[in-house]
Protein backbone atom coordinates (compact mmCIF):
# COMPACT_ATOMS: atom_id res chain seq x y z
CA UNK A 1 -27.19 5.38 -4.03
CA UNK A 2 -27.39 1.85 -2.56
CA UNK A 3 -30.23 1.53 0.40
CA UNK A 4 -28.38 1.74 4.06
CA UNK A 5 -28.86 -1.82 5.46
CA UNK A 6 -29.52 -2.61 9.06
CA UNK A 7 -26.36 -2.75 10.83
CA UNK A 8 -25.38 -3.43 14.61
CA UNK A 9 -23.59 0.44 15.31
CA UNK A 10 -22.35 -0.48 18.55
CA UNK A 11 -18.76 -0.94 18.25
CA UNK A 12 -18.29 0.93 14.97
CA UNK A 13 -15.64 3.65 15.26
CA UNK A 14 -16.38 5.53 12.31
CA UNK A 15 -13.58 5.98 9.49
CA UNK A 16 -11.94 9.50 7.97
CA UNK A 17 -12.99 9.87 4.52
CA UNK A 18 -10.76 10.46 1.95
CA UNK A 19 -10.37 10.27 -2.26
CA UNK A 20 -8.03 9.66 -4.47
CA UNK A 21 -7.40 11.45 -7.69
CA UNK A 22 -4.72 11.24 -10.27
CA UNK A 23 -2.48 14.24 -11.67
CA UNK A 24 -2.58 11.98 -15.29
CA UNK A 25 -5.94 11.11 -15.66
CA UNK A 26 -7.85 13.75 -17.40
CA UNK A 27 -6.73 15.15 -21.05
CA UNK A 28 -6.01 18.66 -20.52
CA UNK A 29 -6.21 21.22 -23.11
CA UNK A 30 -4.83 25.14 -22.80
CA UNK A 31 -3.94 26.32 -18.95
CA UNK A 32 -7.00 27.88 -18.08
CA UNK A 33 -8.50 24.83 -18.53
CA UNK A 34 -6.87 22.19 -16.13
CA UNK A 35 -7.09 25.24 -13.95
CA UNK A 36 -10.68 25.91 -14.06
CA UNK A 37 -11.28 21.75 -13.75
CA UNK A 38 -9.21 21.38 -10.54
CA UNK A 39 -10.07 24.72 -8.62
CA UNK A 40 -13.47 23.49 -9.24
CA UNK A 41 -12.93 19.71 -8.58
CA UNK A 42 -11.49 20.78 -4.84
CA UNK A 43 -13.86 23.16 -4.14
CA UNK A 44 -16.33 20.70 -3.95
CA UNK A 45 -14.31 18.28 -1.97
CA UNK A 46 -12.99 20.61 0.14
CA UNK A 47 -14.51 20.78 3.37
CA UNK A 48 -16.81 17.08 2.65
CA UNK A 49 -13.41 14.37 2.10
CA UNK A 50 -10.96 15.05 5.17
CA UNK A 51 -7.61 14.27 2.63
CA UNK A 52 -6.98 13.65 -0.91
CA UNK A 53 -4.40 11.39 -1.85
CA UNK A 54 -2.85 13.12 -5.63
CA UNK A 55 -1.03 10.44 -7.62
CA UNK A 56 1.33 11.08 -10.13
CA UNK A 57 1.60 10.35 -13.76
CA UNK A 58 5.03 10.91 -13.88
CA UNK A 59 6.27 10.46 -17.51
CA UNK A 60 3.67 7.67 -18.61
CA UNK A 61 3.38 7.60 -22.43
CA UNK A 62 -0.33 8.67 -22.94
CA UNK A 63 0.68 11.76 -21.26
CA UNK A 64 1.58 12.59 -17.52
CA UNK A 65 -0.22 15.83 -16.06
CA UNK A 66 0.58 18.41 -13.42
CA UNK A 67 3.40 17.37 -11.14
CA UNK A 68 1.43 16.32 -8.23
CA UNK A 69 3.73 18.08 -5.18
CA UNK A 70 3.04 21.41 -7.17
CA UNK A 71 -0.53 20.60 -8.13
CA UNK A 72 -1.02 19.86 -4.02
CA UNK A 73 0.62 23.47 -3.81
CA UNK A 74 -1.18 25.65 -6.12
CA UNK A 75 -4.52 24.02 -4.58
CA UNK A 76 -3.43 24.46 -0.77
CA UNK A 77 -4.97 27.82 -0.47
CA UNK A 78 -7.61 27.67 -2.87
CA UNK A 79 -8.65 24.27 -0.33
CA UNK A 80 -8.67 25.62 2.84
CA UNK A 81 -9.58 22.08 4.53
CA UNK A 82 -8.63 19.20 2.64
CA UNK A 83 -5.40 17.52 3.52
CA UNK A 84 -2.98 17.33 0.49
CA UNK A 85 -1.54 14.29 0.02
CA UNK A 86 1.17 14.64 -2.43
CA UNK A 87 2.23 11.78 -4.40
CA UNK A 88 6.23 11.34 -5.32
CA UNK A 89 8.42 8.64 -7.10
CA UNK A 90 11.26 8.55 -4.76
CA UNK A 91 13.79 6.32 -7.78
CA UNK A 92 13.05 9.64 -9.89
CA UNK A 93 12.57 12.71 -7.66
CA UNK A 94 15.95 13.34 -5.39
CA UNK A 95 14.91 13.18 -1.53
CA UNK A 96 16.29 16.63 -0.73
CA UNK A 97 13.86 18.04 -3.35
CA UNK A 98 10.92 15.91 -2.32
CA UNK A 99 12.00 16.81 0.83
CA UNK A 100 11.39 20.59 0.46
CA UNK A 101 8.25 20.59 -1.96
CA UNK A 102 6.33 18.69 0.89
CA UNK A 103 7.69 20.82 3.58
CA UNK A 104 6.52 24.23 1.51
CA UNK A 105 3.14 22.33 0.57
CA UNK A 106 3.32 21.75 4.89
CA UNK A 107 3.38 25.74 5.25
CA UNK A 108 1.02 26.86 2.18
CA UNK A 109 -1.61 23.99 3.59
CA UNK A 110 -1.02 25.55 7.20
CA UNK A 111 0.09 21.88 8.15
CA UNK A 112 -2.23 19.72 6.02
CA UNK A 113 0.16 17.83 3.73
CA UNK A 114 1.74 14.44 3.62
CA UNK A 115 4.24 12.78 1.42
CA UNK A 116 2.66 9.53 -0.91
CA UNK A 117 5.79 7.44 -1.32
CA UNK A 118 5.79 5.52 -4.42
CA UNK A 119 8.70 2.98 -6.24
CA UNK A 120 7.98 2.89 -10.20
CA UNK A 121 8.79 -0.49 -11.52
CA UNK A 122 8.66 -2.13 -14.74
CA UNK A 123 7.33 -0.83 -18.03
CA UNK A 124 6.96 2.51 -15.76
CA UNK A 125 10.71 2.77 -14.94
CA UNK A 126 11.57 2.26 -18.70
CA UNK A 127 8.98 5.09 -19.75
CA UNK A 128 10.60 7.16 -17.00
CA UNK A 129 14.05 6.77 -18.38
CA UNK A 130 12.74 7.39 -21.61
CA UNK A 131 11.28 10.55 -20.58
CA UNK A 132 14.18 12.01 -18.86
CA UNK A 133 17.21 9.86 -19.49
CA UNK A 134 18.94 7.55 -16.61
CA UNK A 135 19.97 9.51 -13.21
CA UNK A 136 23.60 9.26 -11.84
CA UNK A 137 22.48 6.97 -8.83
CA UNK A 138 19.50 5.45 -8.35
CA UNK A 139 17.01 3.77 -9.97
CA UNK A 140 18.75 0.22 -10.06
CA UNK A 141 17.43 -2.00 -12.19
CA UNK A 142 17.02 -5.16 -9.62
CA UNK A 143 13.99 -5.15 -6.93
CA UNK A 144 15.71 -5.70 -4.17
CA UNK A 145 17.87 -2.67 -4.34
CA UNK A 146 14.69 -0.72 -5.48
CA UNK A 147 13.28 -1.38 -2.29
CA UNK A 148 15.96 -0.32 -0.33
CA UNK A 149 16.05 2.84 -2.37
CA UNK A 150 12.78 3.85 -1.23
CA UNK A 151 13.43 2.96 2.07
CA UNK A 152 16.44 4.99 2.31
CA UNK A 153 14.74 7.57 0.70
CA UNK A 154 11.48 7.84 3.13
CA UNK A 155 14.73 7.90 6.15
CA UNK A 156 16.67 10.59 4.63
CA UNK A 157 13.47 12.80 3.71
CA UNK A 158 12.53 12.78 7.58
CA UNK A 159 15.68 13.75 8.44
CA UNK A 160 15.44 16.39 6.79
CA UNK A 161 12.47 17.91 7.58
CA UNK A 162 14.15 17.76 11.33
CA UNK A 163 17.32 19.44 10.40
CA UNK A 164 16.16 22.82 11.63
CA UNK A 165 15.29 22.67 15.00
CA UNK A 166 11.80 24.50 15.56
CA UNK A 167 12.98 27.70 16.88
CA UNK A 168 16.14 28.05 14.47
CA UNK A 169 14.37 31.03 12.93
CA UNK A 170 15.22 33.94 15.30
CA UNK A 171 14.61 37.17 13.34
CA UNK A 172 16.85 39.03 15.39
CA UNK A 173 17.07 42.85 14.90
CA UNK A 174 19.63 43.90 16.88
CA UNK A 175 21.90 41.44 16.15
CA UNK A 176 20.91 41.25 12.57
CA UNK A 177 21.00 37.69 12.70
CA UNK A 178 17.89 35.59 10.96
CA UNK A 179 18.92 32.11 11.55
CA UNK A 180 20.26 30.16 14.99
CA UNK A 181 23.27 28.55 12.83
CA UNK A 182 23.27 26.06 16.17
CA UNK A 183 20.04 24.95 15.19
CA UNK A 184 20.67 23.70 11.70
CA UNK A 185 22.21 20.15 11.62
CA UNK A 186 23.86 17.54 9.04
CA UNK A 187 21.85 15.10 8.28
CA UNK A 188 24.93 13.37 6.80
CA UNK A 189 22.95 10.49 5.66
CA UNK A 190 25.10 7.57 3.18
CA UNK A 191 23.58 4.90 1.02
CA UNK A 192 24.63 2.60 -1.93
CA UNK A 193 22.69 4.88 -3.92
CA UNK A 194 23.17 7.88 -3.57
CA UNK A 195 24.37 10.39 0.25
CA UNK A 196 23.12 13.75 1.23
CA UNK A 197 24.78 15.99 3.80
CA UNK A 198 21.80 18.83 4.78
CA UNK A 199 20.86 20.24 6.31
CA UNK A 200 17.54 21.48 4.37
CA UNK A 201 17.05 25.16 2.41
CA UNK A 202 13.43 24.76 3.62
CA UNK A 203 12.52 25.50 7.56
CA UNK A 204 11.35 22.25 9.96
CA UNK A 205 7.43 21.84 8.95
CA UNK A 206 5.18 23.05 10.57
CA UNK A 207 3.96 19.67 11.55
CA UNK A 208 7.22 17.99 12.46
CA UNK A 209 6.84 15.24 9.96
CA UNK A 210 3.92 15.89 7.57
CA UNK A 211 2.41 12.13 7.33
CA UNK A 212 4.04 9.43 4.50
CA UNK A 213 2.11 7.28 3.03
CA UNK A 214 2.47 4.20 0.77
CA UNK A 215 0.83 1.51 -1.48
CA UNK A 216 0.66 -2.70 0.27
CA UNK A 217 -1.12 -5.14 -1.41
CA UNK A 218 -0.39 -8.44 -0.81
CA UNK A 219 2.39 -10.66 -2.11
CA UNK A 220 4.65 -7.26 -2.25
CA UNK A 221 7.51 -6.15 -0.22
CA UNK A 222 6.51 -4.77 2.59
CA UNK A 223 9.73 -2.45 3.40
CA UNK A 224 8.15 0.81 1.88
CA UNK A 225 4.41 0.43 3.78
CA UNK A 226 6.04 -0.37 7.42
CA UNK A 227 8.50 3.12 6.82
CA UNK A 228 5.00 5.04 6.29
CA UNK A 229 2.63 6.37 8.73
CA UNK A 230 -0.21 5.08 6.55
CA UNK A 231 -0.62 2.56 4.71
CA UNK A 232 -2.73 1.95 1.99
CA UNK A 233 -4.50 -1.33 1.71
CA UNK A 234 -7.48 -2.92 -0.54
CA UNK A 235 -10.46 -4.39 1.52
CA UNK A 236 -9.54 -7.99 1.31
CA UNK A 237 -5.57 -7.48 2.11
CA UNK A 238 -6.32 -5.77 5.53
CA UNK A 239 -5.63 -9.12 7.65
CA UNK A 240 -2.35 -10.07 5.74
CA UNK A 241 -1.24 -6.33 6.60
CA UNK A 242 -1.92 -6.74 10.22
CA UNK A 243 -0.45 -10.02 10.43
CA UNK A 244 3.57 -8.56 8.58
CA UNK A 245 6.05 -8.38 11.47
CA UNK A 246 6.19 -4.23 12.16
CA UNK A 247 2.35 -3.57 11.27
CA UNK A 248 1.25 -3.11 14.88
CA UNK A 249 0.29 0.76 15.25
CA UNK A 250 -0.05 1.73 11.50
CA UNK A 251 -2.82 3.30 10.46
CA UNK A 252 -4.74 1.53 7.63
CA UNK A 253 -6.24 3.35 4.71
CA UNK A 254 -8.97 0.67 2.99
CA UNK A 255 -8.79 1.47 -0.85
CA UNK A 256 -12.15 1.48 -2.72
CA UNK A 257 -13.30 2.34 -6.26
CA UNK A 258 -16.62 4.31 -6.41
CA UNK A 259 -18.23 1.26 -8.52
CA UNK A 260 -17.91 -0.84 -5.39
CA UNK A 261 -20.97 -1.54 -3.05
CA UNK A 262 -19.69 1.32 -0.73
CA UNK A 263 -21.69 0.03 2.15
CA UNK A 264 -20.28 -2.96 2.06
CA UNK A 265 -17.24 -2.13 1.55
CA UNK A 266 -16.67 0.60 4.27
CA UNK A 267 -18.38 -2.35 6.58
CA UNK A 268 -15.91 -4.73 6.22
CA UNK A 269 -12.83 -2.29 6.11
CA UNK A 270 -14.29 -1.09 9.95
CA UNK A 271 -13.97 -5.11 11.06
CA UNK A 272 -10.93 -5.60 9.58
CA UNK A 273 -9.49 -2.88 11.58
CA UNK A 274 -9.17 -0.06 9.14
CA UNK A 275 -8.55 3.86 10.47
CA UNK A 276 -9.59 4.75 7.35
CA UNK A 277 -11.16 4.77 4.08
CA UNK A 278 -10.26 6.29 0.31
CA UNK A 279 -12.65 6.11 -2.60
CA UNK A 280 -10.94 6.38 -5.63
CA UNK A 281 -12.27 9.42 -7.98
CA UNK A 282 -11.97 9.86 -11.97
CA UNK A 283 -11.61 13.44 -11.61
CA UNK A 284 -15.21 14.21 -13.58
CA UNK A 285 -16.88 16.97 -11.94
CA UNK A 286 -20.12 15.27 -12.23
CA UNK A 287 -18.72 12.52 -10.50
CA UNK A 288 -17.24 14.66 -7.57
CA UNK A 289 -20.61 16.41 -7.17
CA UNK A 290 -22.41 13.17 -6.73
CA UNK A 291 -19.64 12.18 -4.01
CA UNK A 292 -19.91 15.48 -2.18
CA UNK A 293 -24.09 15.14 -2.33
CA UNK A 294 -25.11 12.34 -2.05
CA UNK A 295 -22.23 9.38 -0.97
CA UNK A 296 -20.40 11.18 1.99
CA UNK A 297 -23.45 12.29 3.22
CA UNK A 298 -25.07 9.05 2.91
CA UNK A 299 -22.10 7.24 4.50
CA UNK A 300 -21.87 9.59 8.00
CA UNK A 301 -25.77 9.08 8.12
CA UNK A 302 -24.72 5.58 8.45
CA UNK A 303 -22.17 6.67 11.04
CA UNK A 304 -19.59 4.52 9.00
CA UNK A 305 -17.77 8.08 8.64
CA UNK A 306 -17.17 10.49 11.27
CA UNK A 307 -17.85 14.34 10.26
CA UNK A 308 -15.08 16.22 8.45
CA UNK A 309 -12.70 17.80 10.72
CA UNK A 310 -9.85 20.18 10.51
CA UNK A 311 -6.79 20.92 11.71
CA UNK A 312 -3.46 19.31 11.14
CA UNK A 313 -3.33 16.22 9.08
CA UNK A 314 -1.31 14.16 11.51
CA UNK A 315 -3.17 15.08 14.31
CA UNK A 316 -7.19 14.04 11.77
CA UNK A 317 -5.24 10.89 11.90
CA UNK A 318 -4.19 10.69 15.57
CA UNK A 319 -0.86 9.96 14.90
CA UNK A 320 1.70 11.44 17.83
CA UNK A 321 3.66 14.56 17.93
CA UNK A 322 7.38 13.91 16.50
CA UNK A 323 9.96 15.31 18.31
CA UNK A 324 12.91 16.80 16.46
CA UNK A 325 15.46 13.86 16.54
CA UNK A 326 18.44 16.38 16.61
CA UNK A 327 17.58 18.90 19.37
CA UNK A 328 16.43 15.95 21.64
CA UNK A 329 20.11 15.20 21.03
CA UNK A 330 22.01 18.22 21.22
């Protein structure tokens, strides 16, 4: 571990830790096996990182993994802390689905999961559509219309997860009646791509809106980052974030790799106005045991981290309550 340099803690706000792992990365072998690694893996983050962001391999040649919404899910209970940040690619996975597998991971997390938006492109798209043949819809092939896939995508999913009002579970005995069938709505939602009517099979979250995040760097389109709730950004793209028409209010996740200086880096994501900070993992144990030792520990004693806290994950990242857009109109 790097020595802790002498630094001017005055008007540091300390960030909320978090990792990154990927569903692909490690070469599994029988069941028990990629169950053992990740039980294990969490365990020891559980509790020390304050959310996990799980990216998916979704059909990539040299082999994909675990889906990462149902990864997220089997590990909710077995990670009683940890927000679950589920990784999806919305020009693969239909909205309504994504749309329920985050809000069940919502309830089996006890309202500590959020949505990772992602948009394959390229040489990823054409492994995808090798994998599991072209969909009636969407993906489009041009980058324009990708974008506004995802886009649309991120819109209808909220909806959504607001189709049930919160109290549209009623449980009624006497009148044998489970449901308020006045509390369930159409979402009705139309695009070029593809419409849904709702509302959803799955109740509202128990969040609201579990959080969304997505991928920025810059020189990209920006549409998919300014529909999240966070957004996440390497060190040195911070300021071209902040300065994008629409980024005022978004919280900013700074991306670094465990082979950066740390220090450093969490330094100068705090004055570039980061909320927040993610530290890519491999998914080795050994390498998770050293993080959950020796790095988060060393980087709260710096007070460049706050302590680990709990509770839901929109509220870790102090972003409002979201009222439920069709009851506020009824």
């Amino acid at each position: 571990m790097p020595e802790i340099g002498k630094t001017d803690m005055s008007n540091i706000k300390p960030l909320i830790l978090g990792v990154a792992l990927d569903a692909g990365a490690i070469t599994y072998g029988p069941a028990e096996g990629w169950r053992d690694r990740w039980s294990t893996l969490f365990a020891t983050l559980d509790g020390v990182a304050e959310f996990a962001t799980i990216e998916d391999g979704f059909a990539r040649t040299s082999g994909d993994g675990p889906d990462a919404t149902l990864l997220a899910n089997w590990l909710a209970p077995r990670a009683p802390r940890i927000g679950l940040i589920a990784d999806a690619a919305l020009n693969f996975a239909e909205p309504f689905h994504v749309s329920t597998a985050i809000a069940t991971l919502d309830y089996v997390s006890e309202g500590r999961a959020g949505l990772l938006a992602q948009r394959l492109r390229g040489e990823r798209v054409s492994e995808a559509i090798a994998a599991i043949g072209a969909l009636d819809g969407f993906p489009r092939a041009d980058d324009e219309a990708l974008d506004q896939d995802g886009t649309d995508a991120i819109e209808v999913i909220r909806r959504l997860w607001d189709s049930w009002e919160d109290d549209a579970v009623i449980r009624d005995p006497e009148t044998q009646r489970y449901l308020d069938g006045g509390k369930l709505h159409y979402v009705d939602f139309r695009s070029d791509s593809f419409k849904i009517l709702g509302p959803s099979i799955t109740p509202r979250p128990p969040q609201g809106q579990p959080v969304v995040a997505a991928h920025w760097a810059k020189g990209t389109d920006s549409s998919l980052a300014l529909a999240a709730d966070l957004v996440i950004v390497r060190v040195e793209d911070i300021a071209a974030f902040r300065a994008l028409p629409g980024a005022t209010g978004k919280l900013v996740i700074a991306e670094i790799d465990d082979t950066d200086n740390l220090f450093a880096a969490a330094r100068a994501a705090v004055v570039a106005g980061a909320g927040a900070l993610r530290i890519a993992l491999s998914g080795s144990l050994e390498q998770a045991a050293r993080f959950a030792s020796d790095i988060a520990p060393s980087l709260r004693a710096a007070g460049l981290v706050r302590p680990s806290a709990e509770g839901p994950l929109r509220q870790r990242f102090g972003l409002p309550a979201t009222p439920n857009r069709y009851a506020t109109a009824a």
